[in-house]
Protein backbone atom coordinates (compact mmCIF):
# COMPACT_ATOMS: atom_id res chain seq x y z
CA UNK A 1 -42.88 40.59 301.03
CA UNK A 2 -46.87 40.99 301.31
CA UNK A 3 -46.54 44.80 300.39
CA UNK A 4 -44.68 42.97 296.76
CA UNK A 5 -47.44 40.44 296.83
CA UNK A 6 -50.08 43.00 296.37
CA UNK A 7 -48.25 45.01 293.77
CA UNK A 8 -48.43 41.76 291.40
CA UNK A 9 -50.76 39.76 292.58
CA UNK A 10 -50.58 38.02 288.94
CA UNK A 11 -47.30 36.27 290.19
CA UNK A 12 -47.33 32.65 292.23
CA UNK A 13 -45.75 32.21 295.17
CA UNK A 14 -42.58 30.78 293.26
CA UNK A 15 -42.11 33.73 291.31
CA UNK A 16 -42.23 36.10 293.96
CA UNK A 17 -39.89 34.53 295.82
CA UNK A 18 -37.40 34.45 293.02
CA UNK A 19 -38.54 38.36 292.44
CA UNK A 20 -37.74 38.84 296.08
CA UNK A 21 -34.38 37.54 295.84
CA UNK A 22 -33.60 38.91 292.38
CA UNK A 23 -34.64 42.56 293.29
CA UNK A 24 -34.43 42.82 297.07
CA UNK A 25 -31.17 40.93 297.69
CA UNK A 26 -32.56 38.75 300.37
CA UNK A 27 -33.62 34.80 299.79
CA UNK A 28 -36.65 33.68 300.79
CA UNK A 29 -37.86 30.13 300.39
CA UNK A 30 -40.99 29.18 298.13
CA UNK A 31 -41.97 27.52 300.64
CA UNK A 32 -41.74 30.39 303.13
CA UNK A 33 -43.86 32.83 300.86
CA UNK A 34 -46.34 30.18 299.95
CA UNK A 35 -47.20 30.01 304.15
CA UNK A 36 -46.81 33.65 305.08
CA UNK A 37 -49.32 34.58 302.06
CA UNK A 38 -51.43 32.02 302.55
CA UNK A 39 -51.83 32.63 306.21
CA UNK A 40 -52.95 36.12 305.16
CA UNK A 41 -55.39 34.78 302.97
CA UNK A 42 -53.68 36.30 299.77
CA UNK A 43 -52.83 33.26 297.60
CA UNK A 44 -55.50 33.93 294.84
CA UNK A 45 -57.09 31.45 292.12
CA UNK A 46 -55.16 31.21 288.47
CA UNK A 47 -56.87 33.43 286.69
CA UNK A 48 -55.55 31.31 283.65
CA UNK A 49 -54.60 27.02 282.98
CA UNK A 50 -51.00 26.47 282.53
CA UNK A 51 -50.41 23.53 280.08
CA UNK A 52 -47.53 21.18 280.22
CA UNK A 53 -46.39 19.18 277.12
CA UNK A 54 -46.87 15.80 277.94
CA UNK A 55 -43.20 14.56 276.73
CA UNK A 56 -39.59 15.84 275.53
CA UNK A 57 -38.34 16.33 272.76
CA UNK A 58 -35.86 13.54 272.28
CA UNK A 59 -32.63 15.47 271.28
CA UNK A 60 -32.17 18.38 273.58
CA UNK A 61 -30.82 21.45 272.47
CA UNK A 62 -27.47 22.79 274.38
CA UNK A 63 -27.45 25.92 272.84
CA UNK A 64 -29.37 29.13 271.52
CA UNK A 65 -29.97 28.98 268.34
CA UNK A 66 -29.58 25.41 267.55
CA UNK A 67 -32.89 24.67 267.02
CA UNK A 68 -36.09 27.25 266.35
CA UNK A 69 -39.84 26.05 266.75
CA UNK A 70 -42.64 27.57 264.67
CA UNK A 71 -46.15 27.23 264.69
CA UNK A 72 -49.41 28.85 263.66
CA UNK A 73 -52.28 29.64 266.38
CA UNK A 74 -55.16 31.40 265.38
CA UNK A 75 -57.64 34.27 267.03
CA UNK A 76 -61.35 35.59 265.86
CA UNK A 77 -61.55 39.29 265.90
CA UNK A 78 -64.89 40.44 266.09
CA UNK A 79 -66.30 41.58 262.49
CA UNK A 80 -62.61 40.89 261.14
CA UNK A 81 -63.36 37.10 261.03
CA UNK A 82 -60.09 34.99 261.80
CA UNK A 83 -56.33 36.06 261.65
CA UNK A 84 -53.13 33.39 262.64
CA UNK A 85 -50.61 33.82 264.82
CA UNK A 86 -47.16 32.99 263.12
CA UNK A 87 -44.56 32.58 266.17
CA UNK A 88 -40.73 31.32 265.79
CA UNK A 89 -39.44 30.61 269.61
CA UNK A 90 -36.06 29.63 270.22
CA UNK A 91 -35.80 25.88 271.65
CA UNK A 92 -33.10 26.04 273.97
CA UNK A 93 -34.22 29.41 275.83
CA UNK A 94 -37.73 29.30 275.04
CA UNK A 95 -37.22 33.25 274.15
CA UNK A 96 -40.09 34.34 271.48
CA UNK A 97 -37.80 35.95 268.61
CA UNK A 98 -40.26 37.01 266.51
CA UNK A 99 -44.53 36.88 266.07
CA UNK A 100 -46.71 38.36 263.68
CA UNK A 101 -49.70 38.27 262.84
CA UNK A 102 -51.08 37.40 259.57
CA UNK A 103 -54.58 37.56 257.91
CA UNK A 104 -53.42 33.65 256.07
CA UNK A 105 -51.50 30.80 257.10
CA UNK A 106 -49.82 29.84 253.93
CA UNK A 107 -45.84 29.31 252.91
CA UNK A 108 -45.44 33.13 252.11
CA UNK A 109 -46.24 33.95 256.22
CA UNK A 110 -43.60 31.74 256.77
CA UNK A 111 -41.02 32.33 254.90
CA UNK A 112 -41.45 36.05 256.53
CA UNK A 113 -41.63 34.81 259.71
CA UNK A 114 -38.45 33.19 259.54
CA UNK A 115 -36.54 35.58 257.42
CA UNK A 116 -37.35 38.22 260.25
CA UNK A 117 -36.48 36.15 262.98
CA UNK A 118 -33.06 35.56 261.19
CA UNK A 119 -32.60 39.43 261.42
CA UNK A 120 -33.41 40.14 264.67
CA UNK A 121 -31.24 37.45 265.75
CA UNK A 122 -28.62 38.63 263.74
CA UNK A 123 -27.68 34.96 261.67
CA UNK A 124 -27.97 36.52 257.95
CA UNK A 125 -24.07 35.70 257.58
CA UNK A 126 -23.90 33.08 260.09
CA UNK A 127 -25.30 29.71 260.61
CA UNK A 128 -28.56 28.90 260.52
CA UNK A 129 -30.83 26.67 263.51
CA UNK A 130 -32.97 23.63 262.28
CA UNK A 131 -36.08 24.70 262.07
CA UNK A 132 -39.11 22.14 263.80
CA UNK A 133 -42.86 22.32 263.11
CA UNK A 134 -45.33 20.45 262.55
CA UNK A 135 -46.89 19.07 259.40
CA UNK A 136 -49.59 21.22 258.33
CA UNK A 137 -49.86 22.14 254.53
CA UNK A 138 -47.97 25.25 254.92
CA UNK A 139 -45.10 24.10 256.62
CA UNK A 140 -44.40 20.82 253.87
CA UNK A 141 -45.34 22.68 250.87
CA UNK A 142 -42.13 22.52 248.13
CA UNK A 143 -42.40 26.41 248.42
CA UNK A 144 -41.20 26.80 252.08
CA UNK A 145 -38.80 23.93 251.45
CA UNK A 146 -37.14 25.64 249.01
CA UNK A 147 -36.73 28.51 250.20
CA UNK A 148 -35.35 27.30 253.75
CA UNK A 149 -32.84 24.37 252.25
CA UNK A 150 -31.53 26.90 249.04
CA UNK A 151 -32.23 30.65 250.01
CA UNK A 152 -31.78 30.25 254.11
CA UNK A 153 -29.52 27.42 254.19
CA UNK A 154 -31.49 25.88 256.97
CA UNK A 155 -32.59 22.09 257.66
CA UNK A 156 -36.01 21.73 257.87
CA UNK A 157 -37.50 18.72 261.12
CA UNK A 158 -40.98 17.83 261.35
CA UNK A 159 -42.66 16.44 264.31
CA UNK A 160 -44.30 12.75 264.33
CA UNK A 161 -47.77 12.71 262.77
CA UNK A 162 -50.46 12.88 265.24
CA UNK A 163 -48.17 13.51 267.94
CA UNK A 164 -47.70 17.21 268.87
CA UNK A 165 -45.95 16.63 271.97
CA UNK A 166 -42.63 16.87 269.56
CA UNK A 167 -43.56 20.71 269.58
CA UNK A 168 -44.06 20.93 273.12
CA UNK A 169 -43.06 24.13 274.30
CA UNK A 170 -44.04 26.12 271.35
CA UNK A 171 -47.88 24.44 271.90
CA UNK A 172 -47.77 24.91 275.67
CA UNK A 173 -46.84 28.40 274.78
CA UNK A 174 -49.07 29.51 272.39
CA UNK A 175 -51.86 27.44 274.89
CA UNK A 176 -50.78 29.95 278.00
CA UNK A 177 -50.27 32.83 275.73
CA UNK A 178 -54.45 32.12 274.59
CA UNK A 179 -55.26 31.30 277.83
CA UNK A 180 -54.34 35.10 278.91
CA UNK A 181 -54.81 36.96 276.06
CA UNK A 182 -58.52 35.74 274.96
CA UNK A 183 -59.80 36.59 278.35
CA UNK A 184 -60.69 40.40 276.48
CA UNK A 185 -62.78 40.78 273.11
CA UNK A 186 -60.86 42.17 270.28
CA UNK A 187 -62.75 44.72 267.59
CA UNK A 188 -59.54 45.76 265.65
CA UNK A 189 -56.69 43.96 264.47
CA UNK A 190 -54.43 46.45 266.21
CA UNK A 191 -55.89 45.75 269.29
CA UNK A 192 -54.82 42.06 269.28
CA UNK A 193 -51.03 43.24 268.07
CA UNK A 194 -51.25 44.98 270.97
CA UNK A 195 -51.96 42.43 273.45
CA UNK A 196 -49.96 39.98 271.81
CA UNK A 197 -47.08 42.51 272.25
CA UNK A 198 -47.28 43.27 276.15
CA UNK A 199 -47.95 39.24 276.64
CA UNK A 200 -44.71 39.19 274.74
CA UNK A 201 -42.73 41.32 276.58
CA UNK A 202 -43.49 39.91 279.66
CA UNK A 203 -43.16 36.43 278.85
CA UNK A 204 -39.51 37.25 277.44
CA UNK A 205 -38.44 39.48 280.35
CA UNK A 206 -40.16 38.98 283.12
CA UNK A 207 -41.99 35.83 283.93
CA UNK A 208 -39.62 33.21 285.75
CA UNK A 209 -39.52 30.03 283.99
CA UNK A 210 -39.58 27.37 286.08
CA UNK A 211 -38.21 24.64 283.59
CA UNK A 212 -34.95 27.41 282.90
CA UNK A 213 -34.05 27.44 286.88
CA UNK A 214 -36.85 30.17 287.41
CA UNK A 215 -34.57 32.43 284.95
CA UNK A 216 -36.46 34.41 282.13
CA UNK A 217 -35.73 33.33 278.29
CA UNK A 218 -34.23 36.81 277.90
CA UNK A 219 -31.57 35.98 280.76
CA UNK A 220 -31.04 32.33 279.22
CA UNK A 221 -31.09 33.83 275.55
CA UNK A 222 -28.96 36.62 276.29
CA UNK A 223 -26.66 34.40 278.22
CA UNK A 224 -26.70 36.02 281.67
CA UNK A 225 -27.86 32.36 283.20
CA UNK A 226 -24.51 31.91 284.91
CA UNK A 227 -23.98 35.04 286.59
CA UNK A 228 -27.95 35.70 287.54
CA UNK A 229 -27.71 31.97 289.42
CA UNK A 230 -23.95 32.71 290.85
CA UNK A 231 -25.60 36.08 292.18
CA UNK A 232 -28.61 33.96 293.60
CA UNK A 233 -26.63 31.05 295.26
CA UNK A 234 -24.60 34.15 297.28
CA UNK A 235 -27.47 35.65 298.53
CA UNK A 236 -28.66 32.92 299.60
CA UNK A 237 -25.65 32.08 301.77
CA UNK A 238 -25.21 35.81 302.90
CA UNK A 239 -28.97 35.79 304.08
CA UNK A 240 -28.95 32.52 305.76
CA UNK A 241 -25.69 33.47 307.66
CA UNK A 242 -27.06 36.99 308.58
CA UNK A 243 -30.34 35.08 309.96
CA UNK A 244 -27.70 32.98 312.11
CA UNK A 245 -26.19 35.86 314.07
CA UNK A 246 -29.59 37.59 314.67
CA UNK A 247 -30.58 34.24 315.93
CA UNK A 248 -27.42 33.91 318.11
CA UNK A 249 -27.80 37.48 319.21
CA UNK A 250 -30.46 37.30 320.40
CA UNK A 251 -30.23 33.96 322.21
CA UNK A 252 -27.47 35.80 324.31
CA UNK A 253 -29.78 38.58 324.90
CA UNK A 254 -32.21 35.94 326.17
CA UNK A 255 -29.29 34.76 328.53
């Protein structure tokens, strides 16, 4: 478990442990790697702030692809001046469909936002998610509302004035995704697509979210929740029960 510990130190104690299980086929408490790390001195500072939204939104989604969140965020490149970050996540898994970025933040980087994320999830002939940002001019101009009620056949949800909270996990995503990513200078635009694209990768398919059941958006999008968690729960049991006989072993060795 330490020798894993050092060969991602960027992961907490809960991930690991998760990691552990997931990889190694053996459960191990949080709790348990949280002491044996710490006792070796090797639980290290956040290199970055995770933000929580403060509340929910108030209809849940059950499924993927009932409801999408989009938002812009925005990044200075040095002598490129400022570019936006256009981002449609999916509500339900929190899996990042598609990003790009864009040198505006008008109507027309929406509307291709969105119409890519429709491709790569595969919905052009089938039903489209509600689609929930916030009210900034781009996102309430006629323009985009056209396009999404009468081109994309999609209902259109704006959060509460003043009250971003309704966009929680797409703002506490972008907010982690900044915290990590700004902590290098970008000098080329390419550079920043790049970054953007690792943080992406691993966010998607690797980092265990606590909120999913320490799962990854991939496993929730893709729909392997059930089986990754059935997988977990036995072994758990199998460990636990293999502890029991080593510890009743050797108390009649003791004997």
């Amino acid at each position: 478990m330490v020798e894993i510990a050092l060969e991602h130190t960027e992961l907490s104690s809960r991930e690991l442990a998760h990691k552990i299980t997931d990889e190694q086929g053996v459960f191990i408490s949080e709790s348990s790697v949280y002491r044996i790390l710490k006792q070796r001195d090797l639980i290290p500072a956040p290199n970055h702030i995770l933000i929580s939204a403060a509340n929910e939104f108030k209809d849940k989604t059950q499924f993927v692809h009932q409801m999408w969140q989009t938002d812009f965020t925005y990044f200075k490149i040095i002598g490129w001046g400022w570019y936006y970050l256009s981002t449609v996540l999916d509500d339900y898994s929190r899996y990042i469909i598609h990003w790009e970025l864009c040198d505006s933040m008008n109507a027309e980087d929406v509307k291709r936002t969105v119409n890519t994320a429709i491709e790569k999830a595969k919905l052009k002939s089938k039903a489209k998610p509600k689609l929930l940002s916030d009210n900034g001019p781009c996102y309430i101009s006629s323009e985009l509302k056209t396009y999404l009620k009468e081109d994309m056949k999609m209902k259109q949800v704006h959060g509460r004035p003043m009250h971003p909270q309704t966009q929680g996990k797409i703002e506490r995503y972008h907010r982690t995704m900044k915290n990590v990513v700004k902590l290098n200078h970008f000098y080329h635009p390419e550079e920043l697509i790049e970054a953007l694209g690792n943080f992406v990768d691993n966010y998607n398919n690797r980092r265990y979210h606590e909120s999913l059941q320490n799962l990854t958006p991939a496993d929730v999008y893709c729909g392997r929740s059930e089986r990754i968690l059935e997988k977990r729960q036995q072994v758990k049991i199998d460990s636990l029960n293999k502890r029991r006989q080593l510890y009743n072993q050797q108390k009649l060795i003791n004997l």
